[in-house]
N, C-alpha and C. Protein backbone atom coordinates (compact mmCIF):
# COMPACT_ATOMS: atom_id res chain seq x y z
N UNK A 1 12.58 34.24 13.75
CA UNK A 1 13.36 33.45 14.66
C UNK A 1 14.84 33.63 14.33
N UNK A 2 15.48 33.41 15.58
CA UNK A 2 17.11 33.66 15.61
C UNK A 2 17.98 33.05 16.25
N UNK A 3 18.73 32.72 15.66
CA UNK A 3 19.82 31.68 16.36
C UNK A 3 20.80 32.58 17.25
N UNK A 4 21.70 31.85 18.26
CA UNK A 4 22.66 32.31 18.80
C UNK A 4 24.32 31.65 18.09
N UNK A 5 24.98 32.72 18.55
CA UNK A 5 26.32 32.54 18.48
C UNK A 5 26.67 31.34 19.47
N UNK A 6 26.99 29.99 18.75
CA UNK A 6 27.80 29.13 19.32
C UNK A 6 29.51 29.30 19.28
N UNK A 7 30.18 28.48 20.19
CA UNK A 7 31.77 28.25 20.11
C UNK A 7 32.24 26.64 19.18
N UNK A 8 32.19 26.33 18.11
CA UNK A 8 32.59 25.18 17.83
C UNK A 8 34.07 24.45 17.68
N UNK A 9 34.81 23.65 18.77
CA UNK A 9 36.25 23.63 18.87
C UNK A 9 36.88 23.07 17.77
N UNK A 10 37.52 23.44 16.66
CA UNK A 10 37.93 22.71 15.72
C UNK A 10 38.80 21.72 15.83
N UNK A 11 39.09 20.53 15.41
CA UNK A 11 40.11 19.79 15.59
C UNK A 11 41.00 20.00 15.05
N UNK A 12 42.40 20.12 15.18
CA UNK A 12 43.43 20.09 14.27
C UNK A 12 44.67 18.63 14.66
N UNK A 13 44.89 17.94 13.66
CA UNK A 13 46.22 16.90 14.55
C UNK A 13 47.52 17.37 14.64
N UNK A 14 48.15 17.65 15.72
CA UNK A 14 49.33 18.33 15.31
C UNK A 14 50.52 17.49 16.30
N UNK A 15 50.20 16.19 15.69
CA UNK A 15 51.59 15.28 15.41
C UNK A 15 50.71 13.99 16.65
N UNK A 16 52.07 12.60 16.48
CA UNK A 16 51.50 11.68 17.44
C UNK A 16 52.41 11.71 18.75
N UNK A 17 51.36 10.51 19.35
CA UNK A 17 52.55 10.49 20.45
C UNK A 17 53.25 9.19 20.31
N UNK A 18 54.19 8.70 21.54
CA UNK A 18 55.30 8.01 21.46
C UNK A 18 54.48 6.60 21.01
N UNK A 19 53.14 6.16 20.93
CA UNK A 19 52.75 4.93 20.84
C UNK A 19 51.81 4.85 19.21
N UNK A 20 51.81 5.92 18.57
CA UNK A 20 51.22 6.50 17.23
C UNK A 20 50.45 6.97 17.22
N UNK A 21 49.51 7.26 18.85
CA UNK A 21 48.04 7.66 18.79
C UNK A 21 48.12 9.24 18.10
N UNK A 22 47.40 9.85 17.41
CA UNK A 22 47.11 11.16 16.71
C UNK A 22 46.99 11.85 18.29
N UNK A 23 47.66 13.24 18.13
CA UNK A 23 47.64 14.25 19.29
C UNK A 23 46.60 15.91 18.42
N UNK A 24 45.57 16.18 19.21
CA UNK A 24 44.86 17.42 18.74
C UNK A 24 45.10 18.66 19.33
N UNK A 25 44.96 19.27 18.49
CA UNK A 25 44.96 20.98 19.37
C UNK A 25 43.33 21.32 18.71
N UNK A 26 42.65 21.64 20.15
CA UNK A 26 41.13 22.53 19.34
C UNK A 26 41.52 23.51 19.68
N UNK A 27 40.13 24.49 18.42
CA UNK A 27 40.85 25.86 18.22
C UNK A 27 38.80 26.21 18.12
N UNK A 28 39.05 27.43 18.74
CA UNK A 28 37.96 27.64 19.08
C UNK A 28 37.41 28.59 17.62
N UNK A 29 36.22 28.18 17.14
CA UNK A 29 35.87 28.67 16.02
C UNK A 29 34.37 29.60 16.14
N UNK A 30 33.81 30.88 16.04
CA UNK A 30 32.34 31.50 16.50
C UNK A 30 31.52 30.70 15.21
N UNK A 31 30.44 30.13 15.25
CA UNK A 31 29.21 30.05 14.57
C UNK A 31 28.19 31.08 15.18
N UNK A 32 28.05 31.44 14.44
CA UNK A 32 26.01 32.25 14.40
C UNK A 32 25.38 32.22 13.94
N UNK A 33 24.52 32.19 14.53
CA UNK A 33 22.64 31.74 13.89
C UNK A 33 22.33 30.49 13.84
N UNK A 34 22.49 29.59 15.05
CA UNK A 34 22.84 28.27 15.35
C UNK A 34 21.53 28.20 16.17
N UNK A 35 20.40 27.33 16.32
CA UNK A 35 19.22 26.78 17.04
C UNK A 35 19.75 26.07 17.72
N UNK A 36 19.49 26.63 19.39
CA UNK A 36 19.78 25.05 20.02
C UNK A 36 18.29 24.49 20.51
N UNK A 37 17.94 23.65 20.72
CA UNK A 37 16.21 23.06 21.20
C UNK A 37 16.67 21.92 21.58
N UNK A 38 15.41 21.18 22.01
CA UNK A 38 14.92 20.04 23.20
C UNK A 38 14.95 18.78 21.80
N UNK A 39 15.26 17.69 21.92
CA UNK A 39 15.73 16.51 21.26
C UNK A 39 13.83 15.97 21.73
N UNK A 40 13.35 15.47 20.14
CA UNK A 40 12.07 14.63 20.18
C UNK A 40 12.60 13.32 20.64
N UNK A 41 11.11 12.94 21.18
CA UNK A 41 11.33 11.53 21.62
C UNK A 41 12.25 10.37 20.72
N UNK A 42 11.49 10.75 19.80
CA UNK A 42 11.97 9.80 18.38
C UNK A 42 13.95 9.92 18.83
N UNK A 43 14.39 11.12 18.59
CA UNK A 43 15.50 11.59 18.73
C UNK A 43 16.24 10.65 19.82
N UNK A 44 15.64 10.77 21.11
CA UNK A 44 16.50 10.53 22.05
C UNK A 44 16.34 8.91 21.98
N UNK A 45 15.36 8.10 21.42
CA UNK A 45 15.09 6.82 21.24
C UNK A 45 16.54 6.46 20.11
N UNK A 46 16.70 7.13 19.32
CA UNK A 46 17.77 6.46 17.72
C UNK A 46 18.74 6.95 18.61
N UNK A 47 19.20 8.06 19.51
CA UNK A 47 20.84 8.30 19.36
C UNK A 47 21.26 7.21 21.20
N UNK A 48 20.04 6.80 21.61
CA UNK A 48 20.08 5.46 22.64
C UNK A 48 20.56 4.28 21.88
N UNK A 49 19.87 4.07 21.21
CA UNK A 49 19.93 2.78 20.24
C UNK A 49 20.94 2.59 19.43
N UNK A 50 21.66 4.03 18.43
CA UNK A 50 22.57 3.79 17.98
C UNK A 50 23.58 4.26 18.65
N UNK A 51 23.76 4.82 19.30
CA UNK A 51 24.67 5.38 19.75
C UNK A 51 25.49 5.00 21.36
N UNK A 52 24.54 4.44 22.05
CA UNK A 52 24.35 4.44 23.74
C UNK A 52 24.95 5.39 24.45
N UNK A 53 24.22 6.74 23.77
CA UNK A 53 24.30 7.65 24.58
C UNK A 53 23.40 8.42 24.56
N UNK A 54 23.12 9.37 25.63
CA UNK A 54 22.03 10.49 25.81
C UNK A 54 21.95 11.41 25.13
N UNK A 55 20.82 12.12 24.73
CA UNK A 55 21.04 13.31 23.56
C UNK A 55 20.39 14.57 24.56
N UNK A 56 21.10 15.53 24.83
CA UNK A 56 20.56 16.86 25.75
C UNK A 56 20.18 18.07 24.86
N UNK A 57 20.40 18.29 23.72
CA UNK A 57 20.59 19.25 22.95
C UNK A 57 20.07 18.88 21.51
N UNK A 58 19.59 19.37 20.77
CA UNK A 58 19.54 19.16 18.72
C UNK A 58 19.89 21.10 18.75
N UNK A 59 20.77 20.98 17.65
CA UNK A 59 21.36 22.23 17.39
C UNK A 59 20.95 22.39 15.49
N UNK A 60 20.55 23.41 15.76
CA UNK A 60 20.27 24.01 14.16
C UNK A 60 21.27 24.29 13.49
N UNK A 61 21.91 23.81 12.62
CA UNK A 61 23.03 24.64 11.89
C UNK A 61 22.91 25.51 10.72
N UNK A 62 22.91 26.85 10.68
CA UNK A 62 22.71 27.45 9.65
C UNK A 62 23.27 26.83 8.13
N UNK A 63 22.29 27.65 6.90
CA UNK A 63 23.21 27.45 5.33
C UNK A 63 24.21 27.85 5.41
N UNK A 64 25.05 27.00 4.51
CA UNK A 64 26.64 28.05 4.16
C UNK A 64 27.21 27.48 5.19
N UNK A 65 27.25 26.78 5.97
CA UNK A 65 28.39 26.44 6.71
C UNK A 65 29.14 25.12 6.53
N UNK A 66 30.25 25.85 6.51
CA UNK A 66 31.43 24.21 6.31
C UNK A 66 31.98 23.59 7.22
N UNK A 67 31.59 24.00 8.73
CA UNK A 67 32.83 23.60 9.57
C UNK A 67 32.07 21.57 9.38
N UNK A 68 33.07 21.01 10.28
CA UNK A 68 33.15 19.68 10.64
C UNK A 68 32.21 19.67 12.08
N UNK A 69 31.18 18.93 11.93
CA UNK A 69 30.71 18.89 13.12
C UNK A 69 30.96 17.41 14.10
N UNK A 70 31.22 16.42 13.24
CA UNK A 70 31.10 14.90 13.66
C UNK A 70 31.95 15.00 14.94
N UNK A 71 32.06 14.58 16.20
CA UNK A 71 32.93 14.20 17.19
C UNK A 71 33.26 15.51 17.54
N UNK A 72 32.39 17.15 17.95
CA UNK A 72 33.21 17.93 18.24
C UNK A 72 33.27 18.44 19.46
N UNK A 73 33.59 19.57 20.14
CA UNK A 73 33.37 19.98 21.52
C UNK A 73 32.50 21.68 21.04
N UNK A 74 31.06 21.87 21.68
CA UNK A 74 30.62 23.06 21.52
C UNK A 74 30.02 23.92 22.79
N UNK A 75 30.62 25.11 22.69
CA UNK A 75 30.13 25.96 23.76
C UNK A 75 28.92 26.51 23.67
N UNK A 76 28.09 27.45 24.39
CA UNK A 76 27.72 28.74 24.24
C UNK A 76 27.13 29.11 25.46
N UNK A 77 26.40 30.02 25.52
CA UNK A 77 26.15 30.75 27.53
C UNK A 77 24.82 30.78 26.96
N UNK A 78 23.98 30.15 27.87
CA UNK A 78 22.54 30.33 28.71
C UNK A 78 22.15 31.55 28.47
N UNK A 79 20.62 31.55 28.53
CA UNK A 79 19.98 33.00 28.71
C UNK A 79 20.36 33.31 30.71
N UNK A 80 20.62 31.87 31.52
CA UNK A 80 20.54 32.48 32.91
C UNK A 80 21.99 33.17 32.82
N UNK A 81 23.10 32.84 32.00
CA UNK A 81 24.52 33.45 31.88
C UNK A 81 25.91 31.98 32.49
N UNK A 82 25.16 31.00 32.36
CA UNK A 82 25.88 29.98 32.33
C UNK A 82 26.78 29.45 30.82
N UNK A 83 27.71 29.04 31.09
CA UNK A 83 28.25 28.49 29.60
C UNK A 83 27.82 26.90 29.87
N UNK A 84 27.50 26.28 28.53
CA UNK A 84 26.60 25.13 28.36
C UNK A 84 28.11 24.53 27.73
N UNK A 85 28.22 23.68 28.36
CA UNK A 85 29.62 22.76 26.97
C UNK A 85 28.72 21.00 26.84
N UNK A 86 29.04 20.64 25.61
CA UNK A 86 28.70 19.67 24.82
C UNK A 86 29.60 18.93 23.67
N UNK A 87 29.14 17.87 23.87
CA UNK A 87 30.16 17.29 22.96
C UNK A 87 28.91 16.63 22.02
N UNK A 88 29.29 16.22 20.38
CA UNK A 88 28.17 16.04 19.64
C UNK A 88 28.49 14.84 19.60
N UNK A 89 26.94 13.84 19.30
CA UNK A 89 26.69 12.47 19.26
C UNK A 89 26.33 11.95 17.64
N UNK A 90 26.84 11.06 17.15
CA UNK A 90 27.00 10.78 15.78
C UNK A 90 26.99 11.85 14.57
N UNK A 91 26.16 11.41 13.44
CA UNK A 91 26.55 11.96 12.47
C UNK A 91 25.15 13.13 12.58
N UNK A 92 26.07 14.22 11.68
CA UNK A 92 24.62 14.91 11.45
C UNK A 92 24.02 14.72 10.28
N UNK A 93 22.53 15.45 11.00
CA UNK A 93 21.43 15.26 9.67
C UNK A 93 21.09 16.19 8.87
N UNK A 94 21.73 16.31 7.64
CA UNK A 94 21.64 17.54 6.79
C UNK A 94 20.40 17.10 5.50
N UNK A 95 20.03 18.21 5.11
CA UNK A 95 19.02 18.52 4.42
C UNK A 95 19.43 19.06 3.20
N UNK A 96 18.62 19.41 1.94
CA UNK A 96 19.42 19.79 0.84
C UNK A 96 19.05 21.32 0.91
N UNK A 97 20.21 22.47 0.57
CA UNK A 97 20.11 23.39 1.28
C UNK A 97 18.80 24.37 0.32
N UNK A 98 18.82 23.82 -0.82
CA UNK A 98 17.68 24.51 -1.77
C UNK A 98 16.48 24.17 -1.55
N UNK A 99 16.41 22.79 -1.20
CA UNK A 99 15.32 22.05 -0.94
C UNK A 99 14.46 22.16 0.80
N UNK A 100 15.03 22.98 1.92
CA UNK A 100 14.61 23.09 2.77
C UNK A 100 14.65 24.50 3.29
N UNK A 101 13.25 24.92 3.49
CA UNK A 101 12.84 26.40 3.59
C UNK A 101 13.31 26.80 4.87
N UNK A 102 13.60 28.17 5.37
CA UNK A 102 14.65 28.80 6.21
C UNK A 102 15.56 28.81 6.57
N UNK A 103 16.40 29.34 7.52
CA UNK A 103 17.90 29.13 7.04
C UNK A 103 18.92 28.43 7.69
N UNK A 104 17.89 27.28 7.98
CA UNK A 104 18.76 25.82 8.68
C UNK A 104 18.75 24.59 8.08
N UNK A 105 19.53 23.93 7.43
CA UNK A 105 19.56 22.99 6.65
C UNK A 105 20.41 21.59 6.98
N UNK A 106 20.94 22.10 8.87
CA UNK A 106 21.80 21.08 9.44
C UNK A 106 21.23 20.44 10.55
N UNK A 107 21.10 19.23 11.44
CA UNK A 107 20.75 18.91 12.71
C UNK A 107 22.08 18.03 13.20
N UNK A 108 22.65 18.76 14.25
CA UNK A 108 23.61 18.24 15.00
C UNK A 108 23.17 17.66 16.72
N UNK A 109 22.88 16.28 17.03
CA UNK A 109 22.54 16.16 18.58
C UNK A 109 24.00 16.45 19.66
N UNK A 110 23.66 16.70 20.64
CA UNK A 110 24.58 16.57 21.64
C UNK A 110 24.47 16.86 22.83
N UNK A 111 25.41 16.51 23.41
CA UNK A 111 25.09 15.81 25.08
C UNK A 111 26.11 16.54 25.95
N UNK A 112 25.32 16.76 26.95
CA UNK A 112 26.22 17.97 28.01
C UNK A 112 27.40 17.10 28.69
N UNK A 113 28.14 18.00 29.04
CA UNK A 113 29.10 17.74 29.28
C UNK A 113 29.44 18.06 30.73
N UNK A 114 29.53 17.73 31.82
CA UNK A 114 30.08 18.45 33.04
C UNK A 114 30.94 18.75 33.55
């Protein structure tokens, strides 16, 4: 099994505005070998409950990766050749990377975006 190349937008703050709110620039970052799949019931029941929002997506995140996933914006294109955009819903669920066999050790949910 094989993941695809996602787009993950990085946040950066690059200064406030006139009322103090933090101002961002995203910066588009490639991940690969990223699972995207269908959210279990269980799934879409906790990120309702905690979250009150819909979950469209659970994304695999490969070992070895450092980016920031909490609150981000992620791309990638369809097998029909559509680009899918999503924004992620709470925290993710990581695993210990020695302790969990193949080479995904992250679960990020998230919810389409239109």
């Amino acid at each position: 099994m094989r993941g695809m190349t996602v787009t993950l937008y990085a946040k950066t703050q690059t200064g406030t505005d006139p009322f103090g709110a933090p101002v961002w620039e995203e910066t588009p970052v490639p991940v690969e070998n990223v699972l995207v799949g269908q959210p279990t019931t269980e799934e879409l029941t906790e990120a309702a409950d905690l979250y009150g929002k819909r979950v469209d997506f659970v994304l695999g995140i490969p070992k070895g990766d450092g980016n920031e996933w909490q609150d981000r914006t992620v791309e990638w294109t369809a097998a029909d050749g559509r680009t899918v955009r999503c924004e992620t819903v709470g925290f993710p669920v990581m695993g210990v990377e020695a302790l969990v066999p193949g080479p995904w050790h992250k679960k990020v949910r998230c919810r389409k975006v239109e």
